[in-house]
C-alpha atoms as a PDB file:
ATOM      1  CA  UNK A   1     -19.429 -10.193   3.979  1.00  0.00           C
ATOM      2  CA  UNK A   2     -22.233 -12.290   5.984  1.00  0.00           C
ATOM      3  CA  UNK A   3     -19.790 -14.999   5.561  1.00  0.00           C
ATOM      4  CA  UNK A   4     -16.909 -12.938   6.523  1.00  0.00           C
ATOM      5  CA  UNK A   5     -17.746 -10.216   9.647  1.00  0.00           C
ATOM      6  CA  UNK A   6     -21.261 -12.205  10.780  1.00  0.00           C
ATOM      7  CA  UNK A   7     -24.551 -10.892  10.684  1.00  0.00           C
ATOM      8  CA  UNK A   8     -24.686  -7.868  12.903  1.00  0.00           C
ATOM      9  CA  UNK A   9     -21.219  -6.539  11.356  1.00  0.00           C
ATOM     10  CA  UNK A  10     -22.192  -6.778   7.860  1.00  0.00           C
ATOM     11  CA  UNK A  11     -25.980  -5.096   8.942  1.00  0.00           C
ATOM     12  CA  UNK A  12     -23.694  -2.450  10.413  1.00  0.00           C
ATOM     13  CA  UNK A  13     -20.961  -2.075   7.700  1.00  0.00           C
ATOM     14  CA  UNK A  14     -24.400  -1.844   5.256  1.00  0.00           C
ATOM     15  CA  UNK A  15     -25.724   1.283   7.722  1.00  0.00           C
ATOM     16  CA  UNK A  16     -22.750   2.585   7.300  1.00  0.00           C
ATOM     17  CA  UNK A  17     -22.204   2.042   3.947  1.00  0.00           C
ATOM     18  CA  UNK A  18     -25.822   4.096   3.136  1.00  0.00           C
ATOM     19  CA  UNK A  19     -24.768   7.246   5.256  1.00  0.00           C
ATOM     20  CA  UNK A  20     -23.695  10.469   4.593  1.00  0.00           C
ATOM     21  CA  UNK A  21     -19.738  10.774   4.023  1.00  0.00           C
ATOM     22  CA  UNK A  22     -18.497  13.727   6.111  1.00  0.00           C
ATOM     23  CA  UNK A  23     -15.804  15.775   4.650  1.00  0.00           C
ATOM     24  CA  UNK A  24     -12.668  15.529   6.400  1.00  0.00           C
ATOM     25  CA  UNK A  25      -9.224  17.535   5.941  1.00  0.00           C
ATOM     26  CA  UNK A  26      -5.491  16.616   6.969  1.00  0.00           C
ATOM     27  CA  UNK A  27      -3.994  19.634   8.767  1.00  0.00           C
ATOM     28  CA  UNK A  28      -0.638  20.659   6.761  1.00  0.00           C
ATOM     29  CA  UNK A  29       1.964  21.598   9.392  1.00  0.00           C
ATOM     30  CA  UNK A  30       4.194  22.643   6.718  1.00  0.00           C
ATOM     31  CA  UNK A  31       2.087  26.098   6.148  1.00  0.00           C
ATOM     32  CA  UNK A  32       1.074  27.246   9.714  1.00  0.00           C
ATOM     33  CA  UNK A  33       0.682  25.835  13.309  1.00  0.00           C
ATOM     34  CA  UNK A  34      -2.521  23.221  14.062  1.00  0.00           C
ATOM     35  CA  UNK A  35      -3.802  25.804  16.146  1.00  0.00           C
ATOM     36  CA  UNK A  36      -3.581  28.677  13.368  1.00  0.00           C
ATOM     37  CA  UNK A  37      -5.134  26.461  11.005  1.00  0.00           C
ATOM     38  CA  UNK A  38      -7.884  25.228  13.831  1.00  0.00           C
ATOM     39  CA  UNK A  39      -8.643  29.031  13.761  1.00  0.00           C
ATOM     40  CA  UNK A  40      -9.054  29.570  10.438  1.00  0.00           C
ATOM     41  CA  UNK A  41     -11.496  26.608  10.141  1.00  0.00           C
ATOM     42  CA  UNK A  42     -13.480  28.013  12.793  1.00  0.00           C
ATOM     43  CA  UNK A  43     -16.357  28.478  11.145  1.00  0.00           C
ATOM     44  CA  UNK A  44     -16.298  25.169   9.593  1.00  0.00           C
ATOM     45  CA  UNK A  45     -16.891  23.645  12.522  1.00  0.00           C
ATOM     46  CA  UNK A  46     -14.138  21.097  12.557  1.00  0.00           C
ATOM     47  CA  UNK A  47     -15.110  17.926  14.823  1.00  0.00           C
ATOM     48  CA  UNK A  48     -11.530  16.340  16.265  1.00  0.00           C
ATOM     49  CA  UNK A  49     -11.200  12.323  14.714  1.00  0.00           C
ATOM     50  CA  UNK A  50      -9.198   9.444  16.103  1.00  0.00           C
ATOM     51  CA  UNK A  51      -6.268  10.976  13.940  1.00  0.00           C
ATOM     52  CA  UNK A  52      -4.552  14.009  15.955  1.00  0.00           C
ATOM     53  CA  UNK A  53      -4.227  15.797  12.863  1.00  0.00           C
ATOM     54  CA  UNK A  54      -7.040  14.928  10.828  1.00  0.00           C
ATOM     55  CA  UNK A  55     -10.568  16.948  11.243  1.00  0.00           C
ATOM     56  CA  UNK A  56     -14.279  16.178   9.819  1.00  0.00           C
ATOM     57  CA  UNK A  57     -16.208  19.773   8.883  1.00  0.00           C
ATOM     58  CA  UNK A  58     -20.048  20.165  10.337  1.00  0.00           C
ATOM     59  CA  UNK A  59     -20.734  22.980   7.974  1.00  0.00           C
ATOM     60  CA  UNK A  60     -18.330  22.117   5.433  1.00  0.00           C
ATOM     61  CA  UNK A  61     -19.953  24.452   2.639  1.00  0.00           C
ATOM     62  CA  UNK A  62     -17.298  26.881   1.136  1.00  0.00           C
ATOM     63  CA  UNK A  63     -14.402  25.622   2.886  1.00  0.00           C
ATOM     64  CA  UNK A  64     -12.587  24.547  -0.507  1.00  0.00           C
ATOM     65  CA  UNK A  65     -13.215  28.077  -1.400  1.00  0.00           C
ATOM     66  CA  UNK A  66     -11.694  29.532   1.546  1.00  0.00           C
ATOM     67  CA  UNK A  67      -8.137  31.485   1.989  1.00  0.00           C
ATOM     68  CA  UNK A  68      -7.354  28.714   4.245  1.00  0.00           C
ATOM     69  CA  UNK A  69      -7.518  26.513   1.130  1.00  0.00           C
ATOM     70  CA  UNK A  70      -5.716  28.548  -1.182  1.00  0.00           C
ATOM     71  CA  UNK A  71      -3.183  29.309   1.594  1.00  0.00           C
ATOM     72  CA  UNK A  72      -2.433  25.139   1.491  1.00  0.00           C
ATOM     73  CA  UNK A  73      -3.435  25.411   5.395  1.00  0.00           C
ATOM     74  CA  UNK A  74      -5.411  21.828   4.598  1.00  0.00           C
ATOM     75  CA  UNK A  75      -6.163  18.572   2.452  1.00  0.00           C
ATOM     76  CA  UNK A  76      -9.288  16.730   2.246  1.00  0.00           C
ATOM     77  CA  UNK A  77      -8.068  13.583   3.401  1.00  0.00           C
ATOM     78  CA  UNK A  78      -9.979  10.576   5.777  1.00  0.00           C
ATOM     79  CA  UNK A  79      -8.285   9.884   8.476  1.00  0.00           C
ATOM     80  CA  UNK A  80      -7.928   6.360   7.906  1.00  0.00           C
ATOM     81  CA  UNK A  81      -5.482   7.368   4.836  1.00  0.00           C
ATOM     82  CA  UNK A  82      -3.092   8.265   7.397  1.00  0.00           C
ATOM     83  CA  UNK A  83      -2.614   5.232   8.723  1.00  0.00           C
ATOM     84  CA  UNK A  84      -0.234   4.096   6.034  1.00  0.00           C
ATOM     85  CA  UNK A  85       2.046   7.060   6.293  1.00  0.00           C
ATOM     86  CA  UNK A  86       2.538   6.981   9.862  1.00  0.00           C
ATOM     87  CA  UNK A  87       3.009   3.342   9.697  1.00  0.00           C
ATOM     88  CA  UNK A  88       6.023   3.903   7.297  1.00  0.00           C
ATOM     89  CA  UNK A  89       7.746   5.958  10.424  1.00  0.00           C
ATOM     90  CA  UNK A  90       9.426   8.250   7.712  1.00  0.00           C
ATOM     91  CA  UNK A  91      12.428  10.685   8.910  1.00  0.00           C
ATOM     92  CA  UNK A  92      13.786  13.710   7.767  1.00  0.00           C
ATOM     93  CA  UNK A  93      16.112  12.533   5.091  1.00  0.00           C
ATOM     94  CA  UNK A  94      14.832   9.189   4.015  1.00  0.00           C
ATOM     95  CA  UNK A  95      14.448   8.721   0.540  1.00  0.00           C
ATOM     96  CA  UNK A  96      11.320   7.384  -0.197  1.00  0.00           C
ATOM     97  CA  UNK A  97       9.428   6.053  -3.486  1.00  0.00           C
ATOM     98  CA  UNK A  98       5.564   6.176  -3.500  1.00  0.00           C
ATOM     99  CA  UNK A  99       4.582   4.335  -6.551  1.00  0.00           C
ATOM    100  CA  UNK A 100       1.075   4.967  -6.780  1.00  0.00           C
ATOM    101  CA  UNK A 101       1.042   8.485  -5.673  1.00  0.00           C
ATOM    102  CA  UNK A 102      -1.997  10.539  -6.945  1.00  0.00           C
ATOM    103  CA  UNK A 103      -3.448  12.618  -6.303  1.00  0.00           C
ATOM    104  CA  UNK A 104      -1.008  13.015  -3.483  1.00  0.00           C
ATOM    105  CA  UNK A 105      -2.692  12.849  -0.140  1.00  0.00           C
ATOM    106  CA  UNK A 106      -0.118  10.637   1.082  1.00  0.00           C
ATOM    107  CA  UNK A 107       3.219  11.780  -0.603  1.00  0.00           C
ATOM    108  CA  UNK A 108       2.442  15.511   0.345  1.00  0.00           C
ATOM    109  CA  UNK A 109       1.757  14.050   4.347  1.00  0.00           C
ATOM    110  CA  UNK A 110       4.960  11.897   4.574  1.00  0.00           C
ATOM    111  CA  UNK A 111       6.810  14.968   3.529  1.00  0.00           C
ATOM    112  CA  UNK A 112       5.349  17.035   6.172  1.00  0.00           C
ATOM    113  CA  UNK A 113       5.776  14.362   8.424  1.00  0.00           C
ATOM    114  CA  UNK A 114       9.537  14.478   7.240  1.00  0.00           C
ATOM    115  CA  UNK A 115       9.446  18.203   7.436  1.00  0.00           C
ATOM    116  CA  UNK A 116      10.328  18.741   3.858  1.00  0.00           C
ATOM    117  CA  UNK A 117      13.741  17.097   4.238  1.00  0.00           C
ATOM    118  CA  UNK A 118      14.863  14.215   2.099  1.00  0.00           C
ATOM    119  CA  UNK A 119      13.584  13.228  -1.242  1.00  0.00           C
ATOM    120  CA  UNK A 120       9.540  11.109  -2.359  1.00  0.00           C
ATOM    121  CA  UNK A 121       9.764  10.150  -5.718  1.00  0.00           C
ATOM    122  CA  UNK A 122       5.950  10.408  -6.541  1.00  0.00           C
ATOM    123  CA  UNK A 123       4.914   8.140  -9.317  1.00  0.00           C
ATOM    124  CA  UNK A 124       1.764   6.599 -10.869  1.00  0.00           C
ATOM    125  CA  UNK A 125       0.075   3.918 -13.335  1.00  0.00           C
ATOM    126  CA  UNK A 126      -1.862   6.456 -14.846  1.00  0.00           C
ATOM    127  CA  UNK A 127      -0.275   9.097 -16.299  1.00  0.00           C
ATOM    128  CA  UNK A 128      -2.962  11.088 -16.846  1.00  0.00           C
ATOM    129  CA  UNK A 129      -3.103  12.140 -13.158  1.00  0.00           C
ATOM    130  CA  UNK A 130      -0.048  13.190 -12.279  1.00  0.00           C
ATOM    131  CA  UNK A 131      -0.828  16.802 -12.901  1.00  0.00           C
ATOM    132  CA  UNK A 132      -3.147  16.376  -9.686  1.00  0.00           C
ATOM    133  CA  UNK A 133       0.241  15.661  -7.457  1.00  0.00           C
ATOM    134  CA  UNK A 134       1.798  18.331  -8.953  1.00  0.00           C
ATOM    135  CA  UNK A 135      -0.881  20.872  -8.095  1.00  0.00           C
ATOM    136  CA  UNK A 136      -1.367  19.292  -4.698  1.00  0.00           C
ATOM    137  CA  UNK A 137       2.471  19.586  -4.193  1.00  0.00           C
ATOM    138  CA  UNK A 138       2.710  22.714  -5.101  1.00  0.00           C
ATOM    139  CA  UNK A 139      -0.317  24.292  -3.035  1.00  0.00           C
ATOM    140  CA  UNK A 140       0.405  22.092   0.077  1.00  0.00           C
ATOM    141  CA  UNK A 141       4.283  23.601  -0.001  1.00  0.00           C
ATOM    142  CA  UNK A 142       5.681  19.964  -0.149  1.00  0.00           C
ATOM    143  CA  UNK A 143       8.900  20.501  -1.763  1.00  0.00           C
ATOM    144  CA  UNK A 144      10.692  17.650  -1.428  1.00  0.00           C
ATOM    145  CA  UNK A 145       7.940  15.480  -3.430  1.00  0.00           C
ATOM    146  CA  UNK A 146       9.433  15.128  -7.381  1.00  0.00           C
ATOM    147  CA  UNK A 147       6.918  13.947  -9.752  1.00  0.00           C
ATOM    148  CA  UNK A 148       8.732  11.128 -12.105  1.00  0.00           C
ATOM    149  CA  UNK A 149       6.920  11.355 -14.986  1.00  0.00           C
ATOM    150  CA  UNK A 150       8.635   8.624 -17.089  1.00  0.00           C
ATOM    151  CA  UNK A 151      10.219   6.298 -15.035  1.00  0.00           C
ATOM    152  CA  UNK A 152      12.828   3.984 -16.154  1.00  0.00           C
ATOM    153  CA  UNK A 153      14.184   0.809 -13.924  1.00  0.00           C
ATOM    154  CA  UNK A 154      15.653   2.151 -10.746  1.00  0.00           C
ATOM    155  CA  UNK A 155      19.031   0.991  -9.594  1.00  0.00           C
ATOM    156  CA  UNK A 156      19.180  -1.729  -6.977  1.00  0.00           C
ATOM    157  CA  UNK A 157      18.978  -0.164  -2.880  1.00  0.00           C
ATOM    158  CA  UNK A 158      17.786   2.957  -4.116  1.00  0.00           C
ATOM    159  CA  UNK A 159      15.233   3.836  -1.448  1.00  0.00           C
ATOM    160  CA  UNK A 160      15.061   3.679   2.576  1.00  0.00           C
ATOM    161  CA  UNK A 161      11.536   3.357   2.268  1.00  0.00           C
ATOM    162  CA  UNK A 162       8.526   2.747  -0.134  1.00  0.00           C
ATOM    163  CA  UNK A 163       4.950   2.939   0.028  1.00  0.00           C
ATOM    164  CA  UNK A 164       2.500   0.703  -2.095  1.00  0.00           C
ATOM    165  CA  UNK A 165      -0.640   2.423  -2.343  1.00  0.00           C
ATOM    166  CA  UNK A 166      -1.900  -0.243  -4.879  1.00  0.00           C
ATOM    167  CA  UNK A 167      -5.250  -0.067  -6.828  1.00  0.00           C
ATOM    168  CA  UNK A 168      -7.609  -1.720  -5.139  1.00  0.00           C
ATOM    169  CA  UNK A 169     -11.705  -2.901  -4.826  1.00  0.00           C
ATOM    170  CA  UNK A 170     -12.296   0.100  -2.965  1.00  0.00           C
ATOM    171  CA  UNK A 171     -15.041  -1.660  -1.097  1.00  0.00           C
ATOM    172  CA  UNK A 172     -13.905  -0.432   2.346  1.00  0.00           C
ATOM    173  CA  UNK A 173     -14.880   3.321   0.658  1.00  0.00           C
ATOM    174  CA  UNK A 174     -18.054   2.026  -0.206  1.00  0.00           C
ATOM    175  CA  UNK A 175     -20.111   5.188   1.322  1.00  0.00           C
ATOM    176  CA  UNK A 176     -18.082   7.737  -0.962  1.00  0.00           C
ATOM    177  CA  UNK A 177     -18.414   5.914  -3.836  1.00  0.00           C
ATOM    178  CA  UNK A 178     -21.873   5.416  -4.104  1.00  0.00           C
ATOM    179  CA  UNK A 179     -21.760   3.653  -7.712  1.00  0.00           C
ATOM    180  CA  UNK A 180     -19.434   0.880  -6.724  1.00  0.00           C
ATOM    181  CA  UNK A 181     -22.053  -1.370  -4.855  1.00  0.00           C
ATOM    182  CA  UNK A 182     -23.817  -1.613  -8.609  1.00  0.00           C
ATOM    183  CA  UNK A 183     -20.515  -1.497 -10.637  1.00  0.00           C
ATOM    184  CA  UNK A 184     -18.193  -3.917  -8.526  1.00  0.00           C
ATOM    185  CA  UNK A 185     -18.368  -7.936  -9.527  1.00  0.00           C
ATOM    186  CA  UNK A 186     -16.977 -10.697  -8.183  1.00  0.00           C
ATOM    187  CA  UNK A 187     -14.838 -11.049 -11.734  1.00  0.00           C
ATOM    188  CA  UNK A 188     -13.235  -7.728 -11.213  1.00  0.00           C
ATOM    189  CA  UNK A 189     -12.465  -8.657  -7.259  1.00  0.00           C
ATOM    190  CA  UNK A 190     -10.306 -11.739  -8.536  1.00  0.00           C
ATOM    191  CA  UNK A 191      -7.978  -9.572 -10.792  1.00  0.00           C
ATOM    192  CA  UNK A 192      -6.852  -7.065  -8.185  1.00  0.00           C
ATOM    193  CA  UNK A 193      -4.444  -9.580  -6.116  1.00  0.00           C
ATOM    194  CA  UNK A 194      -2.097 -10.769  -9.289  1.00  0.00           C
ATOM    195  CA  UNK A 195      -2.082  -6.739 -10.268  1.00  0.00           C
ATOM    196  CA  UNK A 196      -1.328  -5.648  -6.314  1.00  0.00           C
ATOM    197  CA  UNK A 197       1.453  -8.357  -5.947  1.00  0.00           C
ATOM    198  CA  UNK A 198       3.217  -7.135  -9.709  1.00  0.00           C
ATOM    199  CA  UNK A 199       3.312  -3.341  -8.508  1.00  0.00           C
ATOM    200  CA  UNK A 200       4.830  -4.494  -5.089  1.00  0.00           C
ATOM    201  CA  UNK A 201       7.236  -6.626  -6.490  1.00  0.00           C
ATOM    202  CA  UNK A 202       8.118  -4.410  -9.823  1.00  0.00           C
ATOM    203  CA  UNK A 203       9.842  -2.242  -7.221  1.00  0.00           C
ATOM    204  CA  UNK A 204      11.171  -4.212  -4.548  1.00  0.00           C
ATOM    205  CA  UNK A 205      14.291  -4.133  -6.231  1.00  0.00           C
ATOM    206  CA  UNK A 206      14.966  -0.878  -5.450  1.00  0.00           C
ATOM    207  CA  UNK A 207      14.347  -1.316  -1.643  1.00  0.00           C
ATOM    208  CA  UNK A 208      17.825  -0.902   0.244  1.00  0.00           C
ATOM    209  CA  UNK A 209      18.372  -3.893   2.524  1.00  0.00           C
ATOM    210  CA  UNK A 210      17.136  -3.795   6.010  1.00  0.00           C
ATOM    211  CA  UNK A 211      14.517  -0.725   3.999  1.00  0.00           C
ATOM    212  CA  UNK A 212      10.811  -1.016   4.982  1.00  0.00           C
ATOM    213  CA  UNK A 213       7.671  -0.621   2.765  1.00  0.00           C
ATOM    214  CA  UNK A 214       4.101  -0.270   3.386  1.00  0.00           C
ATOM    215  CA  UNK A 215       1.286  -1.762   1.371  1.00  0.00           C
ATOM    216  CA  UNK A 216      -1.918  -0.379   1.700  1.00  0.00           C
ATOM    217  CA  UNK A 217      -5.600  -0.583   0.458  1.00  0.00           C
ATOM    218  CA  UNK A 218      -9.190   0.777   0.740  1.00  0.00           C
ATOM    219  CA  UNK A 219     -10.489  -2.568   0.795  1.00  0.00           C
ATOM    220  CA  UNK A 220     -11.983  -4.709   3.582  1.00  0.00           C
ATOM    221  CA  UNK A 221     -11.144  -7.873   1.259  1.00  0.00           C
ATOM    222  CA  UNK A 222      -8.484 -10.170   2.996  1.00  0.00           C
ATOM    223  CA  UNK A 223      -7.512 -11.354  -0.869  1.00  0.00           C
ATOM    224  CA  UNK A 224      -6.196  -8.136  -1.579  1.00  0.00           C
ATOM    225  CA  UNK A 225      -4.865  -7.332   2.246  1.00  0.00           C
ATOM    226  CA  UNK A 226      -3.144  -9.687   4.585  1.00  0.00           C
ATOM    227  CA  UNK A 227      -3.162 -12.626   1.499  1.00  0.00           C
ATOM    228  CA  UNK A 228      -1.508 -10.648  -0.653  1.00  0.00           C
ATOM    229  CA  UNK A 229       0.830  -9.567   2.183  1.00  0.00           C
ATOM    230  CA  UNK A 230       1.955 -13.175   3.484  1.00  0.00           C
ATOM    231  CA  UNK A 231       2.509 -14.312  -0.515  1.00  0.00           C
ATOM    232  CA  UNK A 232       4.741 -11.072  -0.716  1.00  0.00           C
ATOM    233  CA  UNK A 233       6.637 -11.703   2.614  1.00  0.00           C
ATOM    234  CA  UNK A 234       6.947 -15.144   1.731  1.00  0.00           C
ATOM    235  CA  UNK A 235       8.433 -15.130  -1.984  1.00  0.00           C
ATOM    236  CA  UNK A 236      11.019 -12.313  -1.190  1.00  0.00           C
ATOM    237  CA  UNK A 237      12.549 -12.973   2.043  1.00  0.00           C
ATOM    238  CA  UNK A 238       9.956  -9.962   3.813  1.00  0.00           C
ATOM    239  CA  UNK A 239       9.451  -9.317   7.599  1.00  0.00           C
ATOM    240  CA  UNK A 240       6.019  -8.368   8.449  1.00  0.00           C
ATOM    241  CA  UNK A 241       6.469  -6.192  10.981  1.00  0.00           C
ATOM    242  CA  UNK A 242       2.839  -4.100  11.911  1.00  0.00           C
ATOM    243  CA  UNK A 243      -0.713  -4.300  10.075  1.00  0.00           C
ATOM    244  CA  UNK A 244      -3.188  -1.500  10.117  1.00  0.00           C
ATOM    245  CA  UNK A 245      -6.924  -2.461   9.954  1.00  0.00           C
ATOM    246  CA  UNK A 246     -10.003  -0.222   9.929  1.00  0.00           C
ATOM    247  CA  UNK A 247     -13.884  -1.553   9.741  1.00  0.00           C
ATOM    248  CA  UNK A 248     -15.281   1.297   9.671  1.00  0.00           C
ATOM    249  CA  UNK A 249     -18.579   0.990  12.127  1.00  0.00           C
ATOM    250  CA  UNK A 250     -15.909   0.082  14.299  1.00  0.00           C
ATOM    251  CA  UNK A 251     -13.186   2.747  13.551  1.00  0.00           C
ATOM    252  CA  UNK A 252     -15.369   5.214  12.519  1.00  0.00           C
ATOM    253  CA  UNK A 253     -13.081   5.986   9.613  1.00  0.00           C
ATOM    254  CA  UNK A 254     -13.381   4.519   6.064  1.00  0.00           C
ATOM    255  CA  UNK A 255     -12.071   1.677   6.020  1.00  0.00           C
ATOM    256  CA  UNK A 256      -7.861   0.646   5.229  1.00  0.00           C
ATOM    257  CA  UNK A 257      -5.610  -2.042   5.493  1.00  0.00           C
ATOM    258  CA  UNK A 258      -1.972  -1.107   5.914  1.00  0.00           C
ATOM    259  CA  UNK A 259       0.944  -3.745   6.157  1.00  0.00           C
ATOM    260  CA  UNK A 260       4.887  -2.573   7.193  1.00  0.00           C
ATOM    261  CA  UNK A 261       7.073  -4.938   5.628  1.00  0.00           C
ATOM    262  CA  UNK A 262      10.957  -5.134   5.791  1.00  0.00           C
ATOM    263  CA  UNK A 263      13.831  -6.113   3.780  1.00  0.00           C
ATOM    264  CA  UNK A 264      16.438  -8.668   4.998  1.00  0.00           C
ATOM    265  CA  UNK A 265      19.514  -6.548   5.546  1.00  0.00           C
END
């Protein structure tokens, strides 16, 4: 990182890094107004972010315990998770795979931001936690979002758009995952790029031409961001069309890359 953002970033990403993670929550439009939901929260204190729709709590104690919860009024989401949604420009209609879906944060958004019209084909590497996107679906009211449990090859020019939420270093999530500064290695950094590239490519078939798809990390690592990216684009005939970047000192979000890539028509 010295190497990388210079001494005064990397002091600053390490600050940052040691702080206290604030709890954040995505406002779901598809159960009651912002301003119903703002009211609700109330007593949370909810503190407005750079996203217009994502707030961080002051006094978040109880609020997962709250009728608001239960009601689906919210999602505790960062902000900077957004980013790859909205970057994806999804309409009402569009049918969309998200092939590394849970626990859902981002397949339940894109179908509000669709509002519940079309069809997001939810899917994940591990099995194991696709019960989370079904509870999250179900609680969050996102309707269109089908949980493919066991998926077989999809037909070519299925989808209008896909997102790539690939596994990842997590290192630009470094303050909410306290163990990973002791756990991560510079061994287990090299592997993520060959697996990132296979999920992205796995389904490209399935991309209709002239489609777009977004690939997106947690990581501040350029190996597994715009390098992976560029050797995507430039092995399968890919546009790069908008990147998404978010240091978080800087951003004051966790940090994200996001890429929006599209198919040759």
């Amino acid at each position: 990182w010295r190497k990388r953002f210079g001494r005064d970033r990397t002091v600053r990403l390490l600050e940052w890094n040691n702080s206290i993670p604030p709890v954040c929550v995505r406002l779901n439009t598809l159960r009651s107004s912002p301003e119903d939901i703002l009211q609700a929260l109330l007593k949370f204190q909810p503190k407005p972010t750079p996203h217009p729709l994502a707030y961080c709590l002051e006094r978040p104690a109880g609020v997962f315990e709250s009728e608001a919860f239960a009601a689906g009024s919210f999602y505790a989401q960062d902000p900077s998770t957004l980013a790859a949604a909205d970057l994806l420009e999804a309409r009402p209609g569009d049918s969309i795979l998200d092939t590394c879906a849970a626990p859902g944060g981002k397949s339940t958004y894109l179908a509000q931001l669709m509002e519940n019209r079309g069809e997001i084909v939810a899917r994940d590497p591990a099995a194991d936690r696709l019960a989370l996107i079904e509870e999250n679906r179900r609680r969050l009211g996102a309707e269109i979002v089908k949980i493919d449990a066991t998926p077989k090859p999809d037909a070519p020019e299925t989808f209008d758009r896909m997102l790539w939420d690939v596994p990842c270093s997590n290192t630009g999530v470094m303050r909410r995952r306290v163990d990973l500064r002791w756990r991560i290695t510079p061994e287990e950094l090299e592997k993520f790029p060959a697996l990132q590239l296979r999920i992205a490519r796995s389904a490209l078939v399935a991309l209709k031409a002239g489609g777009s798809a977004v690939y997106s990390t947690c990581s501040l690592e350029p190996e597994e961001n715009l390098d992976v990216v560029q050797r995507l684009a430039a092995a399968n005939g890919l546009t790069i069309e908008k990147t998404f970047e978010s240091f978080p000192p800087e951003s004051g979000m966790d940090g994200a890359f996001a890429a929006r890539l599209r198919k040759a028509s």
